[in-house]
Structures are given as structure tokens and as C-alpha cells.
N, C-alpha and C. Protein backbone atom coordinates (compact mmCIF):
# COMPACT_ATOMS: atom_id res chain seq x y z
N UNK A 1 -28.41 59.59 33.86
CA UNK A 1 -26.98 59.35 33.71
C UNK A 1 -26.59 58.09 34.48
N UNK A 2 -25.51 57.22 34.33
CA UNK A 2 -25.30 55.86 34.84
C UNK A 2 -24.34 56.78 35.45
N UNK A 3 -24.05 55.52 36.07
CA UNK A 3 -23.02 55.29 37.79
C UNK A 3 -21.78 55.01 37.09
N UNK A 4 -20.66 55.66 37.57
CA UNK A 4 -18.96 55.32 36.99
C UNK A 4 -19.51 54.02 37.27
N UNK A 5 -19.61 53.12 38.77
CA UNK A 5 -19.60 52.16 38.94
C UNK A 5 -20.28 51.31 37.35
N UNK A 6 -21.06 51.54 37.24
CA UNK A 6 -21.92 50.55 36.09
C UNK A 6 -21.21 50.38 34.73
N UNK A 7 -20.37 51.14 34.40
CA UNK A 7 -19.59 51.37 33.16
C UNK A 7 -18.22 50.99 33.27
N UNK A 8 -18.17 51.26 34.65
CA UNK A 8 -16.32 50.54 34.75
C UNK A 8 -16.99 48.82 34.99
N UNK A 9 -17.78 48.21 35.97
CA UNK A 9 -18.05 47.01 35.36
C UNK A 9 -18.57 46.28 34.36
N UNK A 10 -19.24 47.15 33.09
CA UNK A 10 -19.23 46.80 32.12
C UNK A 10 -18.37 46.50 31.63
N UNK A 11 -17.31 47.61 31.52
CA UNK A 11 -15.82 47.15 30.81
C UNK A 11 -15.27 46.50 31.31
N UNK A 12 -15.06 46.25 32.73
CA UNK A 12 -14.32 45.41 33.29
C UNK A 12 -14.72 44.01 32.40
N UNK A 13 -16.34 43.64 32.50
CA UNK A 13 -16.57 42.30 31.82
C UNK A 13 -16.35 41.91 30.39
N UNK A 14 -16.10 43.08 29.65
CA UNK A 14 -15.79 43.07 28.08
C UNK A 14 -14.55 42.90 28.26
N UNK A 15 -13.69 43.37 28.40
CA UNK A 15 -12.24 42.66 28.47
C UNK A 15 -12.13 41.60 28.97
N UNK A 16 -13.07 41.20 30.06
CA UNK A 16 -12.65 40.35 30.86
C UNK A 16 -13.18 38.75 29.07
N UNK A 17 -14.35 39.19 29.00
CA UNK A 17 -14.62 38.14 28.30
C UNK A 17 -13.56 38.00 26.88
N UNK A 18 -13.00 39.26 26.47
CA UNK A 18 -11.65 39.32 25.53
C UNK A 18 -10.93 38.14 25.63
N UNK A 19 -10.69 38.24 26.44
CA UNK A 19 -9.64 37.53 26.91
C UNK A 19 -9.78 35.94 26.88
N UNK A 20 -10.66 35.36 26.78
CA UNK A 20 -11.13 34.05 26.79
C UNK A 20 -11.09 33.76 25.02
N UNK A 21 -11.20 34.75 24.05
CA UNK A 21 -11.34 33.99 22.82
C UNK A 21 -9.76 33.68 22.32
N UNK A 22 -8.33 34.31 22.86
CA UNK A 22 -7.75 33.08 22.22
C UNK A 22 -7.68 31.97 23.03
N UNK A 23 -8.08 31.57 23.77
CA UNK A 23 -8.04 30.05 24.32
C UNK A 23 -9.13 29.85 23.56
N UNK A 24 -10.68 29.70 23.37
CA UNK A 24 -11.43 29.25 22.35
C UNK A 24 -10.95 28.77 21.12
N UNK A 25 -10.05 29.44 20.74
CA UNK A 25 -9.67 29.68 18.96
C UNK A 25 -8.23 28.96 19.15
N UNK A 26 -7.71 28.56 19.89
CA UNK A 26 -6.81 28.16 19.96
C UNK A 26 -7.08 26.20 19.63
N UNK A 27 -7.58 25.47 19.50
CA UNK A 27 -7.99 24.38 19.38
C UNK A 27 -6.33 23.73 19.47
N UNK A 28 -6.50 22.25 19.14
CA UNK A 28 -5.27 21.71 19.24
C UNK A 28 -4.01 21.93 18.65
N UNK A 29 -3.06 22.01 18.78
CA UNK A 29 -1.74 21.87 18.10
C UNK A 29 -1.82 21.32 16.95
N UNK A 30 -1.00 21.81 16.13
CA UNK A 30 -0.19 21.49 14.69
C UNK A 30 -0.73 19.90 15.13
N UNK A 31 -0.46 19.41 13.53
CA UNK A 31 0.17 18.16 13.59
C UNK A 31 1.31 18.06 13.67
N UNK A 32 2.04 18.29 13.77
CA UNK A 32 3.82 18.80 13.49
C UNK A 32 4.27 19.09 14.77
N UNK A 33 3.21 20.07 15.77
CA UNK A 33 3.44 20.14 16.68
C UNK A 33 3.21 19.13 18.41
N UNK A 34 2.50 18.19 17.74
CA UNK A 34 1.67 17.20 18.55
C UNK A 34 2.66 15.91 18.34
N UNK A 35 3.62 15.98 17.10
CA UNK A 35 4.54 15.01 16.94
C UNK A 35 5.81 15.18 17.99
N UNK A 36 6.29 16.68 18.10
CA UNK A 36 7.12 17.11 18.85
C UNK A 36 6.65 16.83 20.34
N UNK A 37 5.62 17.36 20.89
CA UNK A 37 4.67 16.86 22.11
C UNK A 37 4.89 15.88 22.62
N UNK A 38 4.91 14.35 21.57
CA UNK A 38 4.89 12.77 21.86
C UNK A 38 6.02 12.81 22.09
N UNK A 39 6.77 12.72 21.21
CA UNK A 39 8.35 12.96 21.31
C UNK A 39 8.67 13.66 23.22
N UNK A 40 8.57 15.13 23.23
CA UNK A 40 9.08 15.26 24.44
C UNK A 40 8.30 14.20 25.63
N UNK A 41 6.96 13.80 25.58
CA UNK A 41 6.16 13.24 26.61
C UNK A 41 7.31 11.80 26.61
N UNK A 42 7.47 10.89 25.69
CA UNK A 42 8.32 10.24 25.82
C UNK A 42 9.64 10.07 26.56
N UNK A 43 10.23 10.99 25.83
CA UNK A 43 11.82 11.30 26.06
C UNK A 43 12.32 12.34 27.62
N UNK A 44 11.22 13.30 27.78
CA UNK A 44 11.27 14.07 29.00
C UNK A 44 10.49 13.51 30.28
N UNK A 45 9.08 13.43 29.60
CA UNK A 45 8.34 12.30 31.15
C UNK A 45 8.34 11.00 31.07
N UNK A 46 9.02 10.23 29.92
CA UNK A 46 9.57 8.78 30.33
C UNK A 46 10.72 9.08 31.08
N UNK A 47 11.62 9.44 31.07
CA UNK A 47 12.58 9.65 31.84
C UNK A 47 11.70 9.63 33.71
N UNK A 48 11.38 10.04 33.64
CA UNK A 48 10.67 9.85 35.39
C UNK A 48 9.72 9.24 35.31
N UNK A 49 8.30 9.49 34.67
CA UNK A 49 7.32 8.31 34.92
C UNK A 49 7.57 7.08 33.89
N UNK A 50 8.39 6.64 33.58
CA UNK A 50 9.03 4.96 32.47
C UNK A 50 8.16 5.58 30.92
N UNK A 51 9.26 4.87 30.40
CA UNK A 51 8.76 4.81 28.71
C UNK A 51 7.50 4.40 28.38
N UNK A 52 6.68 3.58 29.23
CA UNK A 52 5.43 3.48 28.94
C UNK A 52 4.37 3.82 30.16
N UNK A 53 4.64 4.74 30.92
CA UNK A 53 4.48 5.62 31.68
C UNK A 53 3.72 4.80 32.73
N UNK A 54 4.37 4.03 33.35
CA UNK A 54 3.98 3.08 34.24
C UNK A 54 4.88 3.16 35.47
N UNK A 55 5.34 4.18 35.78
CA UNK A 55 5.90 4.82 36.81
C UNK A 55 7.83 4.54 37.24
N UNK A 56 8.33 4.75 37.41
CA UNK A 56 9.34 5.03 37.84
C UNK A 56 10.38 6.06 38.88
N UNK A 57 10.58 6.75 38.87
CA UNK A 57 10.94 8.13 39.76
C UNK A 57 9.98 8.76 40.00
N UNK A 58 9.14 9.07 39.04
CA UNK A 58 7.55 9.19 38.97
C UNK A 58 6.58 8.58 39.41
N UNK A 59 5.47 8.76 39.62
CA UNK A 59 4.52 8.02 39.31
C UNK A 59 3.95 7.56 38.32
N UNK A 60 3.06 6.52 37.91
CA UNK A 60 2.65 5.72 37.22
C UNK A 60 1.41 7.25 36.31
N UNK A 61 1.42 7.22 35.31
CA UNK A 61 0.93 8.37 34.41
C UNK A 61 -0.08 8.13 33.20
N UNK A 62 -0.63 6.41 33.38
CA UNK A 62 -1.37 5.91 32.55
C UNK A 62 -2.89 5.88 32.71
N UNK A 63 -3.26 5.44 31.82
CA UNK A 63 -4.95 6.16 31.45
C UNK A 63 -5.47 5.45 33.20
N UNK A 64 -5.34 3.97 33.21
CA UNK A 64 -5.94 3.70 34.77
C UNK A 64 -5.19 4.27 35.76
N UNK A 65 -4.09 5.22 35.80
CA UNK A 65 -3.68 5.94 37.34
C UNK A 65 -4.39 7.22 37.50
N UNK A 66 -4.49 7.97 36.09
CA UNK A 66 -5.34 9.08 36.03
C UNK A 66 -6.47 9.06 36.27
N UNK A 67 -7.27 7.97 36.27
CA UNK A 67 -8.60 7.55 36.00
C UNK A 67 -9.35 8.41 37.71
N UNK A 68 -10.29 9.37 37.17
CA UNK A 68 -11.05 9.98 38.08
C UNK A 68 -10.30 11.28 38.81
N UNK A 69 -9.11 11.55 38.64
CA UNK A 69 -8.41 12.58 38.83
C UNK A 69 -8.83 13.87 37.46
N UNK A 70 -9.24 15.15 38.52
CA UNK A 70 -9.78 16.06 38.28
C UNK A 70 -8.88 16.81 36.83
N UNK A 71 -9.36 16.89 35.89
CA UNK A 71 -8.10 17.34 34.73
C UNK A 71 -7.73 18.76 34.95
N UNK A 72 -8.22 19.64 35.74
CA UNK A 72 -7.73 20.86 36.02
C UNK A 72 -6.92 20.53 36.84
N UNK A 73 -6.98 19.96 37.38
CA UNK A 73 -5.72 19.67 38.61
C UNK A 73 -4.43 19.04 37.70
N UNK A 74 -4.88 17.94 36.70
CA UNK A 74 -3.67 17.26 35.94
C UNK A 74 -2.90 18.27 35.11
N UNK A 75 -3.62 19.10 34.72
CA UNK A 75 -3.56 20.80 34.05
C UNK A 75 -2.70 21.27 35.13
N UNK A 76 -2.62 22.04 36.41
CA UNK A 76 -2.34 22.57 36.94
C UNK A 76 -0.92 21.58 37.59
N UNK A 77 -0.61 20.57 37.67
CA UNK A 77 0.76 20.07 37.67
C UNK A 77 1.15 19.77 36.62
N UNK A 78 1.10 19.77 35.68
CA UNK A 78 1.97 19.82 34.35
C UNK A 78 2.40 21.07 34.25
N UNK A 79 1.49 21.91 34.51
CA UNK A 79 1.98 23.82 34.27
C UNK A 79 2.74 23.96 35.42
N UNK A 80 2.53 23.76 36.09
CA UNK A 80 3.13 24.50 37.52
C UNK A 80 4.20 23.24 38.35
N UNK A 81 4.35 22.12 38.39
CA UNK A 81 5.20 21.25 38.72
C UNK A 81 4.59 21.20 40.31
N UNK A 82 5.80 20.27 41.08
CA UNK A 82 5.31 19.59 42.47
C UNK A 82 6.29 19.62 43.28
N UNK A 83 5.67 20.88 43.60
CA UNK A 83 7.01 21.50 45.05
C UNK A 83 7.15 20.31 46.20
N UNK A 84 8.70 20.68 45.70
CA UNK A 84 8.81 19.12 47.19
C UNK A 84 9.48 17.63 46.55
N UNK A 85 9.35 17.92 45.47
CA UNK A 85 9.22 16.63 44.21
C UNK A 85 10.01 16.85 43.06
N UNK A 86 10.64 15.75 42.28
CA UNK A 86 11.24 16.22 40.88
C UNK A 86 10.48 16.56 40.07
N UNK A 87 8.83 16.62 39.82
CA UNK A 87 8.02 17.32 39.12
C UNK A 87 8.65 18.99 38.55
N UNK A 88 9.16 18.85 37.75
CA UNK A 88 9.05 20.66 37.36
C UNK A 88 7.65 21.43 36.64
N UNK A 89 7.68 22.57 36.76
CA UNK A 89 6.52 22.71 35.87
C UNK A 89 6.97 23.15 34.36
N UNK A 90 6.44 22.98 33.65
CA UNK A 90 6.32 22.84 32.46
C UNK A 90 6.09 24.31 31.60
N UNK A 91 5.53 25.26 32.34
CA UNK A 91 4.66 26.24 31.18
C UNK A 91 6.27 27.08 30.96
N UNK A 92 7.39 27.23 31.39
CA UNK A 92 8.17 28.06 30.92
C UNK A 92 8.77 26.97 29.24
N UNK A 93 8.33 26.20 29.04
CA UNK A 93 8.88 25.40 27.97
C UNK A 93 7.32 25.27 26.57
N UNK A 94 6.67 25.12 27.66
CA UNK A 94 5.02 24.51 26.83
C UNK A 94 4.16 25.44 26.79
N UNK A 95 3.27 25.90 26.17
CA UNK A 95 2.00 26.58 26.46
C UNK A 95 0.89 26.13 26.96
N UNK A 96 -0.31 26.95 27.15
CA UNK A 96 -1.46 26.74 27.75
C UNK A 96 -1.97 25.01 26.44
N UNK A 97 -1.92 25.45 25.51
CA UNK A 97 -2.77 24.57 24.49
C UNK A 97 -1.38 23.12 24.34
N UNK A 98 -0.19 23.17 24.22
CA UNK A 98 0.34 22.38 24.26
C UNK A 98 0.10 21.11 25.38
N UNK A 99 0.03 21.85 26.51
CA UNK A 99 -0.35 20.67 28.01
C UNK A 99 -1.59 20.52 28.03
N UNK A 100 -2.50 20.94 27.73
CA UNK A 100 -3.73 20.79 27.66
C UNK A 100 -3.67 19.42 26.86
N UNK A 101 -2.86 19.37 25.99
CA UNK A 101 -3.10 18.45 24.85
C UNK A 101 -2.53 17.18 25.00
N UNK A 102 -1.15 17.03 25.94
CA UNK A 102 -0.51 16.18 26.76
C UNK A 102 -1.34 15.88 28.08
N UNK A 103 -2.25 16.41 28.21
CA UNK A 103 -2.87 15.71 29.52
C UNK A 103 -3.78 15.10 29.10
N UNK A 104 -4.58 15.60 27.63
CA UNK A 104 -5.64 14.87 26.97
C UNK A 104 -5.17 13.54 26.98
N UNK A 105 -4.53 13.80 26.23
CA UNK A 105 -3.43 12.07 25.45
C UNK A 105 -3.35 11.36 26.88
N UNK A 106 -2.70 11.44 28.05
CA UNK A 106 -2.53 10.61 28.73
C UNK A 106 -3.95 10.46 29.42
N UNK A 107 -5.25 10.89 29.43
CA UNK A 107 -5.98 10.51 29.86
C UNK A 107 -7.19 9.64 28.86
N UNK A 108 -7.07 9.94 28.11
CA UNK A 108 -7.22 8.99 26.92
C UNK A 108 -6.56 7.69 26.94
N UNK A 109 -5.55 7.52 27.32
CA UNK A 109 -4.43 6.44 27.39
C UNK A 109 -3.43 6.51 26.61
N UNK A 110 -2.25 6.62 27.24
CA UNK A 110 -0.99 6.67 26.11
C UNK A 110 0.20 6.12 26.88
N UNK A 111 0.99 5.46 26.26
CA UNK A 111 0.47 4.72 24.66
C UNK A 111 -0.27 3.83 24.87
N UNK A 112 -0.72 4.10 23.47
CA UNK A 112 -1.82 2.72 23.20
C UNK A 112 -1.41 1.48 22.91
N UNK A 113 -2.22 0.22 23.29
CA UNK A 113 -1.37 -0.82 23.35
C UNK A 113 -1.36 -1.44 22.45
């Protein structure tokens, strides 16, 4: 006979791994929705980091300021904002796959010139 222990951490890891396929399956945004994305990245973080995101109230948010900065971390202030700072965070407006997809773009470089 197995151990409660061995069967409750089995399950523990089957849910646990559940839980990871909609982020898998989730791949990028609409096109439709990636238009809206540019749009707010523009209109909401030009407003603090400048229209061509070369800093202003902000900091500078272009492919060479990002350059070597950890993307879980660029992930984790877009979601969560910068206590102390006009940074807000973002996830009560955006989802997990939406900022994911706005941090891509600006580390890629955006805009392009």
C-alpha cells in the first residue's frame, strides 16, 4: 500500500503541472488585439516614457535601455508597477499574455525606425 504522503504529492504535481497549459496554449494575442496593445503602449506609456519611448517622466524604454535587463523582471514591472514611482502596475487592466507581448515588442525595439 503507498503512503498518503506519495499520492497527495502526486496530485499535488498533476495539478500543479495543470496549471501551466493555459499559459502554453495561450501564444500571442489577436491581431486585433496587439493593435489595441500598440495603441495603449503609445498613448498610455508614451505619456511617461515619450512617444518614442526615449524617456520622459519615465525612463527611457527602448530596445538599447532594455538591453541586458532580465525579461522576468521587465515582466514583473509592467504587472506589478514601481512602488515609490508613477509606474502603476498594469495586470488589473492587461493580462498575463498581453504584457508578455508588450515587453516582447519593446525589447525587440519599438518603434522601429
Amino acid at each position: 500500500m503507498r503512503k498518503p504522503q506519495h499520492v497527495v504529492l502526486r496530485l499535488g504535481l498533476a495539478l500543479a503541472s495543470l496549471l501551466l497549459i493555459p499559459a502554453a496554449l495561450a501564444g500571442s494575442p489577436t491581431a486585433e488585439r496587439q493593435v489595441q496593445l500598440e495603441h495603449l503602449l503609445v498613448q498610455d506609456c508614451g505619456s511617461c516614457h515619450g512617444l518614442r519611448m526615449t524617456g520622459g517622466l519615465g525612463p527611457a524604454i527602448t530596445h538599447d535601455a532594455l538591453a541586458g535587463k532580465p525579461r522576468d523582471s521587465l515582466i514583473a514591472t509592467v504587472t506589478h508597477g514601481r512602488p515609490g514611482t508613477a509606474m502603476p502596475g498594469w495586470n488589473a487592466l492587461l493580462n498575463e499574455q498581453d504584457i508578455v507581448w508588450l515587453v516582447d515588442l519593446l525589447v525587440e525595439g519599438y518603434p522601429k525606425p
